[in-house]
PDB file of N, CA and C in Angstrom:
ATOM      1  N   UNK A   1     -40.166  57.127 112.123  1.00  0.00           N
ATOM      2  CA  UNK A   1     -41.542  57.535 111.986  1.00  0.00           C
ATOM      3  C   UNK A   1     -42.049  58.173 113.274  1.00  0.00           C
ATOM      4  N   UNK A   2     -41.591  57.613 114.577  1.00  0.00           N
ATOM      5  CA  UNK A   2     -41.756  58.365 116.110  1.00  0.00           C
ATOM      6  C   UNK A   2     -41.773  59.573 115.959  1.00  0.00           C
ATOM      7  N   UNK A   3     -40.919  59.882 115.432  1.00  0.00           N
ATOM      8  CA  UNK A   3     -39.788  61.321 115.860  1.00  0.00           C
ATOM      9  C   UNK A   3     -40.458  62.247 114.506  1.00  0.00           C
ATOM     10  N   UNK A   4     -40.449  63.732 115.116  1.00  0.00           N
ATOM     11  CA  UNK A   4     -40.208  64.474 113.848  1.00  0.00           C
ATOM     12  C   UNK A   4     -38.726  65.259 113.697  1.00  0.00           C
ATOM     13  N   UNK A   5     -38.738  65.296 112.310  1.00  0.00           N
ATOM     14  CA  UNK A   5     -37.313  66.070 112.300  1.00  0.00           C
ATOM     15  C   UNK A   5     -37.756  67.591 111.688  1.00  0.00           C
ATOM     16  N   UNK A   6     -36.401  68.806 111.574  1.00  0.00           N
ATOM     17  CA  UNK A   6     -36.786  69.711 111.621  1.00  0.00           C
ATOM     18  C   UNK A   6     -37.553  70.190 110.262  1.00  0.00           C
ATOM     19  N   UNK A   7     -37.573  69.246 108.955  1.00  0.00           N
ATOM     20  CA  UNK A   7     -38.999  69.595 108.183  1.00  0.00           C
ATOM     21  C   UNK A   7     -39.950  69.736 108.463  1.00  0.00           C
ATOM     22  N   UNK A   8     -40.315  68.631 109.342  1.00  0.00           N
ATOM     23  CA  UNK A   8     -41.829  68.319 109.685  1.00  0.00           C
ATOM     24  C   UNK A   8     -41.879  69.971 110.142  1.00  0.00           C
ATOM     25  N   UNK A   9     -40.886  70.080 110.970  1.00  0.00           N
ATOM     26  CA  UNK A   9     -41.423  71.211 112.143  1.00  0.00           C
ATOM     27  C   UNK A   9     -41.623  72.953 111.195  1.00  0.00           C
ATOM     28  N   UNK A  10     -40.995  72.462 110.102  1.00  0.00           N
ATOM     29  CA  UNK A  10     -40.492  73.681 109.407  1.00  0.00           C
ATOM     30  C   UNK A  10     -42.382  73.930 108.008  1.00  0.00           C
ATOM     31  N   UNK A  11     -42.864  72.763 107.930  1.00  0.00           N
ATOM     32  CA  UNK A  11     -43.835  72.633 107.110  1.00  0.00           C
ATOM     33  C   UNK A  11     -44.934  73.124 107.924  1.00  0.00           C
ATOM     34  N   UNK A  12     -45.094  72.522 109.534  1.00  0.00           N
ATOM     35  CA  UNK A  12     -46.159  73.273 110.364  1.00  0.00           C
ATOM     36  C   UNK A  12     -45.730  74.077 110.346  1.00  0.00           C
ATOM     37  N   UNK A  13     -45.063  75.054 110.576  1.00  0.00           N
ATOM     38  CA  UNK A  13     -44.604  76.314 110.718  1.00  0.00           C
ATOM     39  C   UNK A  13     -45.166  77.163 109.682  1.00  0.00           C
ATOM     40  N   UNK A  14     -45.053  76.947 108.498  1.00  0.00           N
ATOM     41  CA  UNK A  14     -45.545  77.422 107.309  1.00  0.00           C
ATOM     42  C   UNK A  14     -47.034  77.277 107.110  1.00  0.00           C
ATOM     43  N   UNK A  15     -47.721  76.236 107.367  1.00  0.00           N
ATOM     44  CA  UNK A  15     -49.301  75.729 107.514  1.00  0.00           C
ATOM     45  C   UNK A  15     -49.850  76.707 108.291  1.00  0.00           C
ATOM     46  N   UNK A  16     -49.020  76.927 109.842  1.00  0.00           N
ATOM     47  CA  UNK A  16     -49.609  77.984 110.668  1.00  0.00           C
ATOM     48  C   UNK A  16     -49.797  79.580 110.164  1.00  0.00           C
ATOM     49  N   UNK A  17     -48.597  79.715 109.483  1.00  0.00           N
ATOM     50  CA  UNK A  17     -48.383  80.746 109.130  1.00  0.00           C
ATOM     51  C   UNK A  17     -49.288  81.591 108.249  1.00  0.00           C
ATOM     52  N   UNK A  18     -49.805  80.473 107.097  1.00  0.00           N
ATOM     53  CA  UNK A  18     -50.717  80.756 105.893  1.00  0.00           C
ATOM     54  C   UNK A  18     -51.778  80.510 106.199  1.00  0.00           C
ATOM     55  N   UNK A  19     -52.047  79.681 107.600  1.00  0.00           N
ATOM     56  CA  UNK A  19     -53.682  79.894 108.016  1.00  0.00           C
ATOM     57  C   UNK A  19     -53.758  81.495 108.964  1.00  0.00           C
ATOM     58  N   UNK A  20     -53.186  81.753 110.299  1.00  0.00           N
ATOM     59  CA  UNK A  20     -53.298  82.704 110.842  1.00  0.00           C
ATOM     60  C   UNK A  20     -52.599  84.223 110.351  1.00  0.00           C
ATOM     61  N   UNK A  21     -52.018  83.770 109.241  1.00  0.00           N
ATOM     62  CA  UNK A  21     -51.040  85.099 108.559  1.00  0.00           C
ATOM     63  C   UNK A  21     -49.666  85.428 109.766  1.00  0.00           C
ATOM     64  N   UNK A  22     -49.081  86.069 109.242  1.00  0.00           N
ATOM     65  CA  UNK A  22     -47.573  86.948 109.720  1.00  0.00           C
ATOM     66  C   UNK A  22     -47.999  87.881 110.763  1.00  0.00           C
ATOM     67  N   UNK A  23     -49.332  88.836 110.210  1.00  0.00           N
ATOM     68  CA  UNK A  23     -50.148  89.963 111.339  1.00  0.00           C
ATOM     69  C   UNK A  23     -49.928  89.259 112.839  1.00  0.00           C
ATOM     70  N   UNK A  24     -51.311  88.491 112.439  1.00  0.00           N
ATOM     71  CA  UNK A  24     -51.886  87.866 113.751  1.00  0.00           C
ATOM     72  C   UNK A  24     -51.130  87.138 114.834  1.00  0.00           C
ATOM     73  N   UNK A  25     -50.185  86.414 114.228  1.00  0.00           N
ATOM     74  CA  UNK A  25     -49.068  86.071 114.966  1.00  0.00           C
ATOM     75  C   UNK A  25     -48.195  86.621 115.706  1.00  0.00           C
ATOM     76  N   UNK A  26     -47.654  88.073 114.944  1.00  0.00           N
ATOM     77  CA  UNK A  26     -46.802  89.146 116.075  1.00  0.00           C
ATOM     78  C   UNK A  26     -48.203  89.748 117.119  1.00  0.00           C
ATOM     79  N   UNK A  27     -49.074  89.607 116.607  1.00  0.00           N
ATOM     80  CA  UNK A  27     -49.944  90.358 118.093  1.00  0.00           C
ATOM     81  C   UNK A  27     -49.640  89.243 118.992  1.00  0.00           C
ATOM     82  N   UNK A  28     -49.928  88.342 118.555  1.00  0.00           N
ATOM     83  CA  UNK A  28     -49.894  86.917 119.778  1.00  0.00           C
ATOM     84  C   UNK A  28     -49.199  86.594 120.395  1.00  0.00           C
ATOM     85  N   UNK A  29     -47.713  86.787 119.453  1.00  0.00           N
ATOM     86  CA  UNK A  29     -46.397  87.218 120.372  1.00  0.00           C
ATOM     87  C   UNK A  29     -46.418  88.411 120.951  1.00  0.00           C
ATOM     88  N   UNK A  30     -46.548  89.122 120.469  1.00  0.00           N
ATOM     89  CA  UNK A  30     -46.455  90.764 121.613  1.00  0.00           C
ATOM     90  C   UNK A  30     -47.445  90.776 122.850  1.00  0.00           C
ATOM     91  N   UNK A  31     -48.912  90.083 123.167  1.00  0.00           N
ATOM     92  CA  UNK A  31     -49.520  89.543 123.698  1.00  0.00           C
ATOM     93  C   UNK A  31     -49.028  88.542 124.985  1.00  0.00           C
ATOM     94  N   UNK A  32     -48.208  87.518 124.606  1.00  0.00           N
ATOM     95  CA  UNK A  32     -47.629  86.583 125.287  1.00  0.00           C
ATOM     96  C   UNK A  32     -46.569  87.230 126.152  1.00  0.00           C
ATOM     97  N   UNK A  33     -45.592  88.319 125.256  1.00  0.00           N
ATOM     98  CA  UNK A  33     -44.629  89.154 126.244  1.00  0.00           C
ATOM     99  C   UNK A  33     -45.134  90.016 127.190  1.00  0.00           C
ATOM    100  N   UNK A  34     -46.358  90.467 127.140  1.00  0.00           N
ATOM    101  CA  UNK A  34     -46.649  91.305 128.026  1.00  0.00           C
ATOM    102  C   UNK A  34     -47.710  91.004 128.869  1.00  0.00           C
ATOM    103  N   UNK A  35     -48.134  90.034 128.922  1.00  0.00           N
ATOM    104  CA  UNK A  35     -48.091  88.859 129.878  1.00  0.00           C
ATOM    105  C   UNK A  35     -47.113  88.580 130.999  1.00  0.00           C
ATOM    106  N   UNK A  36     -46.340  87.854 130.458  1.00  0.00           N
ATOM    107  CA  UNK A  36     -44.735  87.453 131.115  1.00  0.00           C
ATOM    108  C   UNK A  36     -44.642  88.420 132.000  1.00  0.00           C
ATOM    109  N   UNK A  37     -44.388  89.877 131.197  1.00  0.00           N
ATOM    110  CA  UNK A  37     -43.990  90.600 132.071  1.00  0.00           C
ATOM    111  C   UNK A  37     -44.939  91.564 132.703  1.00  0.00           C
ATOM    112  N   UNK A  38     -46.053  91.207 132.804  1.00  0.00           N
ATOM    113  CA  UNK A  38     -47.036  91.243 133.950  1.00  0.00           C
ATOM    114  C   UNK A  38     -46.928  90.905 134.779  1.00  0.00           C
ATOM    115  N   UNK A  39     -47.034  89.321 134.954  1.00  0.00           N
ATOM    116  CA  UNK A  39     -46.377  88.462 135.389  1.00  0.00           C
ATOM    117  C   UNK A  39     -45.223  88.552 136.507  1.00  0.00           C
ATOM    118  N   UNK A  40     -44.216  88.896 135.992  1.00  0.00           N
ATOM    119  CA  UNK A  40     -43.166  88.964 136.947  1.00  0.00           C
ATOM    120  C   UNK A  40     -43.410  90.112 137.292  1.00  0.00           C
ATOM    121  N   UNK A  41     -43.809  91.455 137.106  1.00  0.00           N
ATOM    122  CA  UNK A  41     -44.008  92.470 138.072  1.00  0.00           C
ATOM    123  C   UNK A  41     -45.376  92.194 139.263  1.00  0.00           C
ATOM    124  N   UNK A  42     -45.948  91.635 138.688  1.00  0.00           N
ATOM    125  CA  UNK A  42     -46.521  90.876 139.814  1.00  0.00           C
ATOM    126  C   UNK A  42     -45.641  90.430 141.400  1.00  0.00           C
ATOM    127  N   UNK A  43     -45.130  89.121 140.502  1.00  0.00           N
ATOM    128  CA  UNK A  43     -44.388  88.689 141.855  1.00  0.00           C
ATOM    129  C   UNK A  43     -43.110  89.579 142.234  1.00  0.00           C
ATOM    130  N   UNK A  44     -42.741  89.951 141.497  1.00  0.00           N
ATOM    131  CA  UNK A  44     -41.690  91.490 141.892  1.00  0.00           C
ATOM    132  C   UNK A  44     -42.522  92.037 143.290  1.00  0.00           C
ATOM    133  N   UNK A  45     -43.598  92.574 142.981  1.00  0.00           N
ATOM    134  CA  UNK A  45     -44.244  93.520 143.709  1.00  0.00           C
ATOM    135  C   UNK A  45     -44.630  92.767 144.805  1.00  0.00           C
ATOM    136  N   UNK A  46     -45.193  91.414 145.027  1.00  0.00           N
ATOM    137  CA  UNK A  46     -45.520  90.870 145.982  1.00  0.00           C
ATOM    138  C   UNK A  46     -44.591  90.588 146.802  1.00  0.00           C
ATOM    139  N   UNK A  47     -43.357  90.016 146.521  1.00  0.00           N
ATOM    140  CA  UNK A  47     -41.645  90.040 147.535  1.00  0.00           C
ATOM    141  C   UNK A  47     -41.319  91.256 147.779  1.00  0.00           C
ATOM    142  N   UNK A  48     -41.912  92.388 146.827  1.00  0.00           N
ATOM    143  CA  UNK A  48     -41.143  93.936 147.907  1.00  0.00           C
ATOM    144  C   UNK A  48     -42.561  93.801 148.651  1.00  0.00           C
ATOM    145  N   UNK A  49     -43.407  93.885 148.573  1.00  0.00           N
ATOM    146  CA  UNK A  49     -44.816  94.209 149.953  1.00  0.00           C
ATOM    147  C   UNK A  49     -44.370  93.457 150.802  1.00  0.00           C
ATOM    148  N   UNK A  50     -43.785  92.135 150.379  1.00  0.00           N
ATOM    149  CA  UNK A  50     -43.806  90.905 151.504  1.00  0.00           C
ATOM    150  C   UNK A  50     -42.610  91.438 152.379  1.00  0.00           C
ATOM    151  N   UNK A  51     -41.328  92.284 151.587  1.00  0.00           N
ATOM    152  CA  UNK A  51     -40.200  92.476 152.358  1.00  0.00           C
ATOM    153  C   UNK A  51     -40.696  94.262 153.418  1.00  0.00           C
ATOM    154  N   UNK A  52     -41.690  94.959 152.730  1.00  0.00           N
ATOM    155  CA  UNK A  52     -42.333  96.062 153.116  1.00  0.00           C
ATOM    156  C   UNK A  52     -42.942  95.755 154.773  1.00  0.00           C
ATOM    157  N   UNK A  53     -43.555  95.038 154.646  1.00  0.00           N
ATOM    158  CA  UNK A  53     -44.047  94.362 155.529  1.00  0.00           C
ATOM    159  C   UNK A  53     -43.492  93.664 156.835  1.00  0.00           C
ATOM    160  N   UNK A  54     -42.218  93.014 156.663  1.00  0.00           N
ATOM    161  CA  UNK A  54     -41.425  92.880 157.654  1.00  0.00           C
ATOM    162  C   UNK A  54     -40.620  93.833 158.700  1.00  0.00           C
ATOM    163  N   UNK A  55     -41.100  93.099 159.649  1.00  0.00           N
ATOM    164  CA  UNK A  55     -40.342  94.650 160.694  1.00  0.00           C
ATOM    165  C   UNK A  55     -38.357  94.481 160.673  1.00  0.00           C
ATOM    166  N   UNK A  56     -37.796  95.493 161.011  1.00  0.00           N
ATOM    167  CA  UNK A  56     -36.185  95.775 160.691  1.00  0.00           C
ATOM    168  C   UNK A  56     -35.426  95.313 161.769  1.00  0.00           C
ATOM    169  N   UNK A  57     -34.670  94.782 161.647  1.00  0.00           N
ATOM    170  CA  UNK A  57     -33.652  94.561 162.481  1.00  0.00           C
ATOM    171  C   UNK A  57     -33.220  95.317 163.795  1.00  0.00           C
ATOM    172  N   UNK A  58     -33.602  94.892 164.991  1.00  0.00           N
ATOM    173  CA  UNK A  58     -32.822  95.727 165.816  1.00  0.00           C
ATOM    174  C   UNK A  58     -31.448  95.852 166.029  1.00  0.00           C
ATOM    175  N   UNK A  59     -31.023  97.125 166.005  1.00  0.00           N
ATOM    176  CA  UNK A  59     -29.855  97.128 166.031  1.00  0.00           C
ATOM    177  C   UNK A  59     -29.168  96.391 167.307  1.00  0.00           C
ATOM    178  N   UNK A  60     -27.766  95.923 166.898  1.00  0.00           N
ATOM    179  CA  UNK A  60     -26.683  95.460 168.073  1.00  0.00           C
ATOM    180  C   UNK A  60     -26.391  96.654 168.666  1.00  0.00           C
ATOM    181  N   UNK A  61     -25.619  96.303 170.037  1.00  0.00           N
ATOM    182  CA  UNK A  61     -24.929  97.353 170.642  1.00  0.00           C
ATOM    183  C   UNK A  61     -23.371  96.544 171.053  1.00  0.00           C
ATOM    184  N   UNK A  62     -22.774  96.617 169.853  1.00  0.00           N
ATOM    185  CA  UNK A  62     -21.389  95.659 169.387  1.00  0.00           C
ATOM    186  C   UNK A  62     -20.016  96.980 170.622  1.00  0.00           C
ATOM    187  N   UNK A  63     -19.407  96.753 170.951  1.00  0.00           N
ATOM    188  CA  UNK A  63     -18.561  97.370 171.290  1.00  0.00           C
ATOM    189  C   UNK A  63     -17.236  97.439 170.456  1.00  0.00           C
ATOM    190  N   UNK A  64     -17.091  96.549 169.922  1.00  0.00           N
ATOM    191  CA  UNK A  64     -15.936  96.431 168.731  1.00  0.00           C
ATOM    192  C   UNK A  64     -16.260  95.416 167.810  1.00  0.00           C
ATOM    193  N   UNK A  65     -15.439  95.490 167.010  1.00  0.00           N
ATOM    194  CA  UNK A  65     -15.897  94.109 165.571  1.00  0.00           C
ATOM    195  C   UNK A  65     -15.741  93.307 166.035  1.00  0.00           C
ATOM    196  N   UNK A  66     -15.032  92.919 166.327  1.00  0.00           N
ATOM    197  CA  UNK A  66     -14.747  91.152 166.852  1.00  0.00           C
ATOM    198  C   UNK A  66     -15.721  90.545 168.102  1.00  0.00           C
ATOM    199  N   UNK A  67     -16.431  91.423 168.317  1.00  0.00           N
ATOM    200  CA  UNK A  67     -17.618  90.679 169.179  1.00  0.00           C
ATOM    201  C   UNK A  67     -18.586  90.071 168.391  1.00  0.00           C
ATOM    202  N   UNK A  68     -18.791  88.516 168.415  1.00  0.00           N
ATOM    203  CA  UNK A  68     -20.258  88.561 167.843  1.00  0.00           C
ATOM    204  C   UNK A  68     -21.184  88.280 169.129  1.00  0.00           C
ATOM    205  N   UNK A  69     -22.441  88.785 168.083  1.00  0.00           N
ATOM    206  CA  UNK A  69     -23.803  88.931 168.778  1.00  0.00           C
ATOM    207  C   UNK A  69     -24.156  87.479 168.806  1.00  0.00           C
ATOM    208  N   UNK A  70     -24.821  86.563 169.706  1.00  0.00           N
ATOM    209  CA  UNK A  70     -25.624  85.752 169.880  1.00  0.00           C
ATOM    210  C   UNK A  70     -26.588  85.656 170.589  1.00  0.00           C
ATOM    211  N   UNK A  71     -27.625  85.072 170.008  1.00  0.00           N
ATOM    212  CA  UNK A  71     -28.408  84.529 171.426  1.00  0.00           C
ATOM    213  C   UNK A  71     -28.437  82.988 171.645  1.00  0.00           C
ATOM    214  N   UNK A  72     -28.679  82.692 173.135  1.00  0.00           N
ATOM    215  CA  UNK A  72     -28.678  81.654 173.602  1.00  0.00           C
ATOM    216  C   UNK A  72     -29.625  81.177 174.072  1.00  0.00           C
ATOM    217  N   UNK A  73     -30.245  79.797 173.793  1.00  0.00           N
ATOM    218  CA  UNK A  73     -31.498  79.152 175.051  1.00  0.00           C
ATOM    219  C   UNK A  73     -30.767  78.153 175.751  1.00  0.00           C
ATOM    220  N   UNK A  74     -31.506  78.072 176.613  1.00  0.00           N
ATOM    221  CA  UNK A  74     -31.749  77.232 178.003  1.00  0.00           C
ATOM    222  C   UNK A  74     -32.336  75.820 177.384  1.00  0.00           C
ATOM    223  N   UNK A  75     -31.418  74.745 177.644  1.00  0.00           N
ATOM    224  CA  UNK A  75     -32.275  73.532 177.682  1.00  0.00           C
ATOM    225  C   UNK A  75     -32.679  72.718 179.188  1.00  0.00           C
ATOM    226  N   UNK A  76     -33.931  72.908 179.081  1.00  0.00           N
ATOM    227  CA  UNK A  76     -34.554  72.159 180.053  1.00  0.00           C
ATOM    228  C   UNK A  76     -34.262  70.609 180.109  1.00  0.00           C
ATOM    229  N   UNK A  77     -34.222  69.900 181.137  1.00  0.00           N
ATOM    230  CA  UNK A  77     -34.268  68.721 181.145  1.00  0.00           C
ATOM    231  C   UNK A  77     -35.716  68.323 181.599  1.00  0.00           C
ATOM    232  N   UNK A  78     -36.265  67.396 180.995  1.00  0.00           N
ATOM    233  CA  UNK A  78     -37.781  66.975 181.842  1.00  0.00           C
ATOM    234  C   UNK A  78     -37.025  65.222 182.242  1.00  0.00           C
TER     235      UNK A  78
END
């Protein structure tokens, strides 16, 4: 009695259907997708501004491959 199984789910389905019709429903879905993908062009666009925004790498001045670049700090003792 907890649980529904997939009638239950299959009878709302049909209830919804014959109250809001077949129409109204694909707008709501087509609605919801273009959303979404609002949505992610949104945050698309905000990680390229955010990467726009960052200054570039200075270049190394490597003399051959097998050098790597590091930098180093100084530890102080107090």
């Amino acid at each position: 009695m907890g649980s529904l199984s997939i009638w239950h789910w299959l009878i709302v389905l049909v209830i919804v259907m014959l109250v809001f019709g077949t129409k109204k429903l694909g707008n709501i879905g087509g609605d919801i997708g273009k959303a979404v993908k609002g949505f992610k062009d949104g945050v698309k666009g905000d990680e390229d501004a955010a990467a726009a925004n960052t200054p570039p790498a200075a270049p190394s001045q490597v003399a051959d491959k097998s050098t790597i670049d590091v930098e180093t700090k100084e530890k102080n003792k107090f």
